[in-house]
N, C-alpha and C. Protein backbone atom coordinates (compact mmCIF):
# COMPACT_ATOMS: atom_id res chain seq x y z
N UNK A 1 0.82 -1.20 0.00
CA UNK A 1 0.00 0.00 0.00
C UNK A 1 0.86 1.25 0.00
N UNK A 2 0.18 2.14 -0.68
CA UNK A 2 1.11 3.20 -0.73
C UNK A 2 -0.05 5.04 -0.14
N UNK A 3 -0.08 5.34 0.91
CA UNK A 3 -1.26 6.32 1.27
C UNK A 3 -1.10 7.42 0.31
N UNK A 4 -2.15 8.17 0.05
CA UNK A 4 -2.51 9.35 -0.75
C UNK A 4 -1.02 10.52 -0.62
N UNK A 5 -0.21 10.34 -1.72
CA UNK A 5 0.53 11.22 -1.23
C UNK A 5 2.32 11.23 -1.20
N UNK A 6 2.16 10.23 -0.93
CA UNK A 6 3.52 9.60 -0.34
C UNK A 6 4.00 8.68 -2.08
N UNK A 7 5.10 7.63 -2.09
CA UNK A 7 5.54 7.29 -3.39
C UNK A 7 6.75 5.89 -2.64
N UNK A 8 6.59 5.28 -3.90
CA UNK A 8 7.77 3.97 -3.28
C UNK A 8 8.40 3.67 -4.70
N UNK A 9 8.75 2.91 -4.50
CA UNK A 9 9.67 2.53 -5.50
C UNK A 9 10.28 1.22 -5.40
N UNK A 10 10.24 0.22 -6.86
CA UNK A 10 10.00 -0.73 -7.23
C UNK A 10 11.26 -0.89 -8.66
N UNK A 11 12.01 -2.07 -8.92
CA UNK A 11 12.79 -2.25 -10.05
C UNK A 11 11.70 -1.95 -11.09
N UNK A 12 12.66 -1.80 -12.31
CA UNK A 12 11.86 -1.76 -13.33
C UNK A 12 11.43 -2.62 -14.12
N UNK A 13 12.19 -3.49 -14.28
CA UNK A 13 11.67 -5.29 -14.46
C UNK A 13 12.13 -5.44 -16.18
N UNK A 14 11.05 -5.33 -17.30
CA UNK A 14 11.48 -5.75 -18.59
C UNK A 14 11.04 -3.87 -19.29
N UNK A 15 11.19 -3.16 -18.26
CA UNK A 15 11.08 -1.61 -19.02
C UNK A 15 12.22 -1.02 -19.08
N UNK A 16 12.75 -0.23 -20.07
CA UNK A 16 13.80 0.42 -20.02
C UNK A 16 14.55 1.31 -19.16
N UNK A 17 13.95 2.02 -17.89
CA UNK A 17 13.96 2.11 -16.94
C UNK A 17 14.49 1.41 -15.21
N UNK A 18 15.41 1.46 -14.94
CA UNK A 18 16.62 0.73 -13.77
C UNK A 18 15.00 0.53 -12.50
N UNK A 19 14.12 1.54 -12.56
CA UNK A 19 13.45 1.72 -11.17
C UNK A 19 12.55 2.19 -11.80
N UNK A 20 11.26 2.13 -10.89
CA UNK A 20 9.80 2.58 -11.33
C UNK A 20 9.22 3.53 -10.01
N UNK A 21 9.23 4.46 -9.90
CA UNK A 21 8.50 5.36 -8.33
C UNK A 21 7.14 5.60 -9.11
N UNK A 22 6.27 4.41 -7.83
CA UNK A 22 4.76 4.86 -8.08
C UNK A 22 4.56 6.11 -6.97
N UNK A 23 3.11 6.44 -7.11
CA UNK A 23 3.00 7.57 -6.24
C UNK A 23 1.39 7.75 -6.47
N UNK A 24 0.84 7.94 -5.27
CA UNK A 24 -0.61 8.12 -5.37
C UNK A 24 -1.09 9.47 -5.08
N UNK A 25 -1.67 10.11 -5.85
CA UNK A 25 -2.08 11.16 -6.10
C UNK A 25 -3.53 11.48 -5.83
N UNK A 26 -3.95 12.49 -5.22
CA UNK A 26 -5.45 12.92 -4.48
C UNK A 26 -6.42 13.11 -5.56
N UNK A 27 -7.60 12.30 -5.08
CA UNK A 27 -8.93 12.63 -6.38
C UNK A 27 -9.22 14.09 -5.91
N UNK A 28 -9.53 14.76 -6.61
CA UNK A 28 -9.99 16.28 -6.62
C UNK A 28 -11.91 16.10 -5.86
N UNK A 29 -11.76 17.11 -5.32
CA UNK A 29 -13.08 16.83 -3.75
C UNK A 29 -13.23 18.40 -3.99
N UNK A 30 -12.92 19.31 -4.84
CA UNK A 30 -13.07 21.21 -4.64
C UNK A 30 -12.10 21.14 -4.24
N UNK A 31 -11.01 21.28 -3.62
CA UNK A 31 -10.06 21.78 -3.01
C UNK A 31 -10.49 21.64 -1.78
N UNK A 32 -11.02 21.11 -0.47
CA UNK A 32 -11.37 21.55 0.76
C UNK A 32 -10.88 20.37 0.72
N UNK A 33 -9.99 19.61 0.92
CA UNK A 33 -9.61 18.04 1.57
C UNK A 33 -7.95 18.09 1.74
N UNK A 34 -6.97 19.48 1.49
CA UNK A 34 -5.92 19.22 1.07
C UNK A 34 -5.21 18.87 0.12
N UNK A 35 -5.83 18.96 -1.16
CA UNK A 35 -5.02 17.89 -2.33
C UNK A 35 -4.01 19.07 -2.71
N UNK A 36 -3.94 20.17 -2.88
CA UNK A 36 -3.52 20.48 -3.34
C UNK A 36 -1.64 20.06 -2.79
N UNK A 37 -1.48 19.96 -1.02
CA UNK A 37 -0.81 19.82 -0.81
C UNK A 37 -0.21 18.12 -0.44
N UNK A 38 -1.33 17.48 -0.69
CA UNK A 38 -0.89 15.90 -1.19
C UNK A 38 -0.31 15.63 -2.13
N UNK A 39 -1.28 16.92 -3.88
CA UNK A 39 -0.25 16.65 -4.54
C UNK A 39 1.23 17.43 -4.72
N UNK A 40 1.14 18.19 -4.24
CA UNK A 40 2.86 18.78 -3.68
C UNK A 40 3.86 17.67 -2.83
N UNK A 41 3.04 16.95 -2.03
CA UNK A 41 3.46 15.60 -1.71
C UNK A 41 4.42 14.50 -2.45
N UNK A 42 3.08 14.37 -3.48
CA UNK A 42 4.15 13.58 -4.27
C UNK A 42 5.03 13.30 -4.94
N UNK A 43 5.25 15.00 -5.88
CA UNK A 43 6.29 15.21 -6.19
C UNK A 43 7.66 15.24 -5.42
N UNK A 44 6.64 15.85 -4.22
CA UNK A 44 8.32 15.87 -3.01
C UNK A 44 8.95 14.54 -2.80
N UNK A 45 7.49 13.48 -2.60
CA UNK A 45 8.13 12.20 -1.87
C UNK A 45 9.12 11.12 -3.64
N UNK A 46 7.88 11.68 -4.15
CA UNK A 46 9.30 11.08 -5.32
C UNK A 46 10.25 11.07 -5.97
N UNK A 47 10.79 12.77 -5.61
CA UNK A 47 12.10 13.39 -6.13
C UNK A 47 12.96 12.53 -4.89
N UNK A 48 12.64 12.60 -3.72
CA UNK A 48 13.09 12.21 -2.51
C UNK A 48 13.61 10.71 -2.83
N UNK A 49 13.11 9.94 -3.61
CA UNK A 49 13.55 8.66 -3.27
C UNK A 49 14.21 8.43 -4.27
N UNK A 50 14.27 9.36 -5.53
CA UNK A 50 14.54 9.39 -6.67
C UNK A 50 16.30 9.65 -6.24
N UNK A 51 16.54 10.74 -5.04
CA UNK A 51 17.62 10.89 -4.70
C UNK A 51 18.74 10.04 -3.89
N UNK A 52 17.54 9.37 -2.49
CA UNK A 52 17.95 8.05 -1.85
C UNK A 52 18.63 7.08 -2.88
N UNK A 53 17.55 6.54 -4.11
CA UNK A 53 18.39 5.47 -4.60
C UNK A 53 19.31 5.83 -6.05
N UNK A 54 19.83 7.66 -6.08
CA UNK A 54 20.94 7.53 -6.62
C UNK A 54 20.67 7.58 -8.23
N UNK A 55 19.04 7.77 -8.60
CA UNK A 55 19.21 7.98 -10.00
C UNK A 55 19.22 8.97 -10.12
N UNK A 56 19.44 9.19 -11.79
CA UNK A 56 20.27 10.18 -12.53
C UNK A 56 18.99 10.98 -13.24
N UNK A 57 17.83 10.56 -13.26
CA UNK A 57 16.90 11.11 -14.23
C UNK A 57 15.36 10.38 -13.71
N UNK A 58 14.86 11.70 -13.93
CA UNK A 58 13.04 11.08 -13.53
C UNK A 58 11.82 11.46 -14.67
N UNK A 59 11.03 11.25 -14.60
CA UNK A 59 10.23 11.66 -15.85
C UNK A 59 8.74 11.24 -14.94
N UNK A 60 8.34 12.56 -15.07
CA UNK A 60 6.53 12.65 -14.07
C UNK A 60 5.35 12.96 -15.33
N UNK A 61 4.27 12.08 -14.68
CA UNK A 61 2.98 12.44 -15.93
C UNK A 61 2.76 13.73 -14.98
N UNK A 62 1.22 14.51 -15.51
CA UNK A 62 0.51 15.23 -15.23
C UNK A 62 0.13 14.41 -14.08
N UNK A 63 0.65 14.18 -13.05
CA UNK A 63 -0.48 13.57 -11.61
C UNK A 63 -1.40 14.58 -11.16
N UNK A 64 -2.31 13.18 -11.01
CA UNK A 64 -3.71 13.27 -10.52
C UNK A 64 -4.76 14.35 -11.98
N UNK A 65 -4.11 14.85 -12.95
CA UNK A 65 -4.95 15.52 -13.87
C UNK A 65 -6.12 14.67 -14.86
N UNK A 66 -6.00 13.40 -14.85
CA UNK A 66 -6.76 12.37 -15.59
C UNK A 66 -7.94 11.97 -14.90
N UNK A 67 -7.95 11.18 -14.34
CA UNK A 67 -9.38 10.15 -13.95
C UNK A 67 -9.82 10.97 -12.65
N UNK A 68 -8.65 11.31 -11.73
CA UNK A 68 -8.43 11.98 -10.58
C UNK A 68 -8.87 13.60 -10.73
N UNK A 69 -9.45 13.89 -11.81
CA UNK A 69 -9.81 15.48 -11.77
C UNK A 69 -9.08 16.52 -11.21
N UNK A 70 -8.57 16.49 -10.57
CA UNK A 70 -7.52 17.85 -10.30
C UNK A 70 -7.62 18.26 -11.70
N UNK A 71 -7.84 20.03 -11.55
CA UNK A 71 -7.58 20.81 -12.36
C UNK A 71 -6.35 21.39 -12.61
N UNK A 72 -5.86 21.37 -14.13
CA UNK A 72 -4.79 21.53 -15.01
C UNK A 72 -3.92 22.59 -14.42
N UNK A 73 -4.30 23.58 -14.72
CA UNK A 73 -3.90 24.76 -14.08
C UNK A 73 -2.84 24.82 -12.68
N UNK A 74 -3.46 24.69 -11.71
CA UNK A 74 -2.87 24.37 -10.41
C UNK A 74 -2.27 22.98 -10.37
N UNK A 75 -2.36 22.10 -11.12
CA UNK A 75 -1.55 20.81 -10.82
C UNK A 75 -0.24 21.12 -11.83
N UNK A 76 -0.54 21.73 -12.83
CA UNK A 76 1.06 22.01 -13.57
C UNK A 76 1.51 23.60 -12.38
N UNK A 77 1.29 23.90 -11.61
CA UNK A 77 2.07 25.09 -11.06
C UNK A 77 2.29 24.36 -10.03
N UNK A 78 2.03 23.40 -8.89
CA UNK A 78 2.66 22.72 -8.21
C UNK A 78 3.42 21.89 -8.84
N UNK A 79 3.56 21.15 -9.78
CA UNK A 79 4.64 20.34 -10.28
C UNK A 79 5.87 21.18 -10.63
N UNK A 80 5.34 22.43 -11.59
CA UNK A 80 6.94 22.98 -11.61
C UNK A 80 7.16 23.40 -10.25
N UNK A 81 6.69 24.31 -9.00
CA UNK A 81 7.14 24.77 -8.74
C UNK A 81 7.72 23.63 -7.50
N UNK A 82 6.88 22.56 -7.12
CA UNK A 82 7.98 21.74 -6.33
C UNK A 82 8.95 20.87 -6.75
N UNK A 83 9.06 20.87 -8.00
CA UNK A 83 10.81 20.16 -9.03
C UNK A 83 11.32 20.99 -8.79
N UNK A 84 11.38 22.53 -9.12
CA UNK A 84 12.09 23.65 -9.33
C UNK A 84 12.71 23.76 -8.00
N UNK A 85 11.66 23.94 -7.13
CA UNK A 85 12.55 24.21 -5.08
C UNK A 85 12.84 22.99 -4.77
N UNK A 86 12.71 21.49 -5.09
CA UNK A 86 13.38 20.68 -4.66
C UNK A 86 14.80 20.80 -5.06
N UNK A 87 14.79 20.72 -6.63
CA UNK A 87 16.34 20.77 -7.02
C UNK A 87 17.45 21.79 -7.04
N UNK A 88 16.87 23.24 -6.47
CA UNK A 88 17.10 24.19 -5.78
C UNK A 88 18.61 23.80 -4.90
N UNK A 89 17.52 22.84 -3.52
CA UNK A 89 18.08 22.47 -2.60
C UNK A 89 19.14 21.63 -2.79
N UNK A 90 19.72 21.53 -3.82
CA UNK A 90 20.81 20.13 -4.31
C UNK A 90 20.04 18.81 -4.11
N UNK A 91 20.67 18.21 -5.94
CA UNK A 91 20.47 16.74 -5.85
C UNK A 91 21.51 15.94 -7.05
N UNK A 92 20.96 14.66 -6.87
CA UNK A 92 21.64 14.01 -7.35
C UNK A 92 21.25 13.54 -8.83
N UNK A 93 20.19 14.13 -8.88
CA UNK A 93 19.15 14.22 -10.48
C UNK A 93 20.01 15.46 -11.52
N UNK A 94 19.90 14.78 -12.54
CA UNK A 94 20.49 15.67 -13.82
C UNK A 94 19.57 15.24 -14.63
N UNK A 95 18.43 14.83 -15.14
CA UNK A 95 17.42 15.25 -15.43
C UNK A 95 15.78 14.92 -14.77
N UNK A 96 15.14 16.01 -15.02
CA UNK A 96 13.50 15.93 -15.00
C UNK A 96 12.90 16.43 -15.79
N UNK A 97 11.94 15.03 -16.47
CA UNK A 97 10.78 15.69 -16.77
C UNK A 97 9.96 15.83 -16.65
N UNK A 98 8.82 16.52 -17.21
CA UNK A 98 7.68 16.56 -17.17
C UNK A 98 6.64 15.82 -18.82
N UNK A 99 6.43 15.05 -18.24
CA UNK A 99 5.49 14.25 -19.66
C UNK A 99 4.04 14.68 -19.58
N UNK A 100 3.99 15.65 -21.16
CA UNK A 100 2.36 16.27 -21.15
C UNK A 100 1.79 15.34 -22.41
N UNK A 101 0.94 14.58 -22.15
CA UNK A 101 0.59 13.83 -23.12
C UNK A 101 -0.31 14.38 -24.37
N UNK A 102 -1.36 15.69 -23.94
CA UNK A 102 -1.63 16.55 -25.22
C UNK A 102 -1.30 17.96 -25.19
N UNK A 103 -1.73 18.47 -26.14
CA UNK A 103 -1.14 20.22 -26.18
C UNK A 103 -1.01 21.17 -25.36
N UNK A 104 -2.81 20.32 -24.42
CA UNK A 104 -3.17 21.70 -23.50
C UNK A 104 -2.24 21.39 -21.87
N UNK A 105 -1.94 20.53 -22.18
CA UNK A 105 -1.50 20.16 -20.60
C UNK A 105 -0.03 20.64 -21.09
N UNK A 106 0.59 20.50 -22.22
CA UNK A 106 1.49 21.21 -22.28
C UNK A 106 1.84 22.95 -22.24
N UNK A 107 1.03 22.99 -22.84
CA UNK A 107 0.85 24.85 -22.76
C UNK A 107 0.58 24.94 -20.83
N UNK A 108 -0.11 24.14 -20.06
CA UNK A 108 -0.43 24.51 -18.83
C UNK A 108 1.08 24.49 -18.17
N UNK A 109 1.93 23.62 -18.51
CA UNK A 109 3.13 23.39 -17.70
C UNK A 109 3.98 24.29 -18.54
N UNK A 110 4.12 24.48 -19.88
CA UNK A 110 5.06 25.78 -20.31
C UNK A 110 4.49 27.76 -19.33
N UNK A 111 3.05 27.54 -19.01
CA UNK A 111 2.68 28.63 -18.68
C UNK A 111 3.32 28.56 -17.34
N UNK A 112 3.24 27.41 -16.27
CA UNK A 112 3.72 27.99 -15.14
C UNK A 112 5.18 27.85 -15.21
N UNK A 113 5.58 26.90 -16.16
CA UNK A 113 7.50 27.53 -16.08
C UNK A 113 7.82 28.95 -16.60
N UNK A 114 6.91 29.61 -16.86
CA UNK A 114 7.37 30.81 -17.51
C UNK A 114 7.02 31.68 -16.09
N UNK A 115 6.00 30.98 -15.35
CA UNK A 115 5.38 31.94 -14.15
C UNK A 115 6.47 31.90 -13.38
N UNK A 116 6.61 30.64 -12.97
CA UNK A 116 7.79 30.09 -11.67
C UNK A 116 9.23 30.68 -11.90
N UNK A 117 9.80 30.69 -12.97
CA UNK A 117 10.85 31.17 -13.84
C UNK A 117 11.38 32.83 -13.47
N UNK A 118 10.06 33.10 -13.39
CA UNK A 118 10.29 35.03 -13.41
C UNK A 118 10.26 35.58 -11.92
């Protein structure tokens, strides 16, 4: 089990990938339940382990923006902006990304790197 929030990590088995960090991400409730900072959570808890076991590179979907409803907007401005102040703080990551699977979720995460950025 892995609680709302938090992230573990698992080999990667027959994927190209050394390690796999799952991570469970908050269904959207309005905002009155905390998600916003669950999902700030998970980015934290999976850069975090991403650093413990020493890899070199991570690559994050849009969490929680799919089935989980969180709105676009605020879930791409917590993702950049807790990659951005995690790796701030020194790490052992030389790359991250961010994987936007269509246009608009891309334009949402180019808009807040341009926000977070300035």
């Amino acid at each position: 089990g892995c609680p709302t929030g938090d992230a573990r990590i698992t080999d990667g088995y027959n994927l190209p990938a050394s390690r796999v960090i799952h991570t469970v991400g908050p269904v959207w409730s309005g905002g009155t339940r905390g998600e916003d900072e669950l999902l700030a959570s998970c980015y934290r808890s999976s850069l975090a382990l991403a650093d413990q076991h020493s890899l070199r590179s991570i690559a994050f979907p849009s969490i929680s923006t799919g089935a989980y409803r969180f709105p676009l907007d605020p879930a791409a401005r917590i993702a950049i902006s807790e990659i951005r102040g995690y790796l701030a703080r020194g790490s052992s990551l030389e790359k991250v990304l961010t994987i936007c699977f269509d246009r608009a979720t891309r334009e949402c995460y180019a808009q807040a790197l341009r926000e977070i950025a300035t």
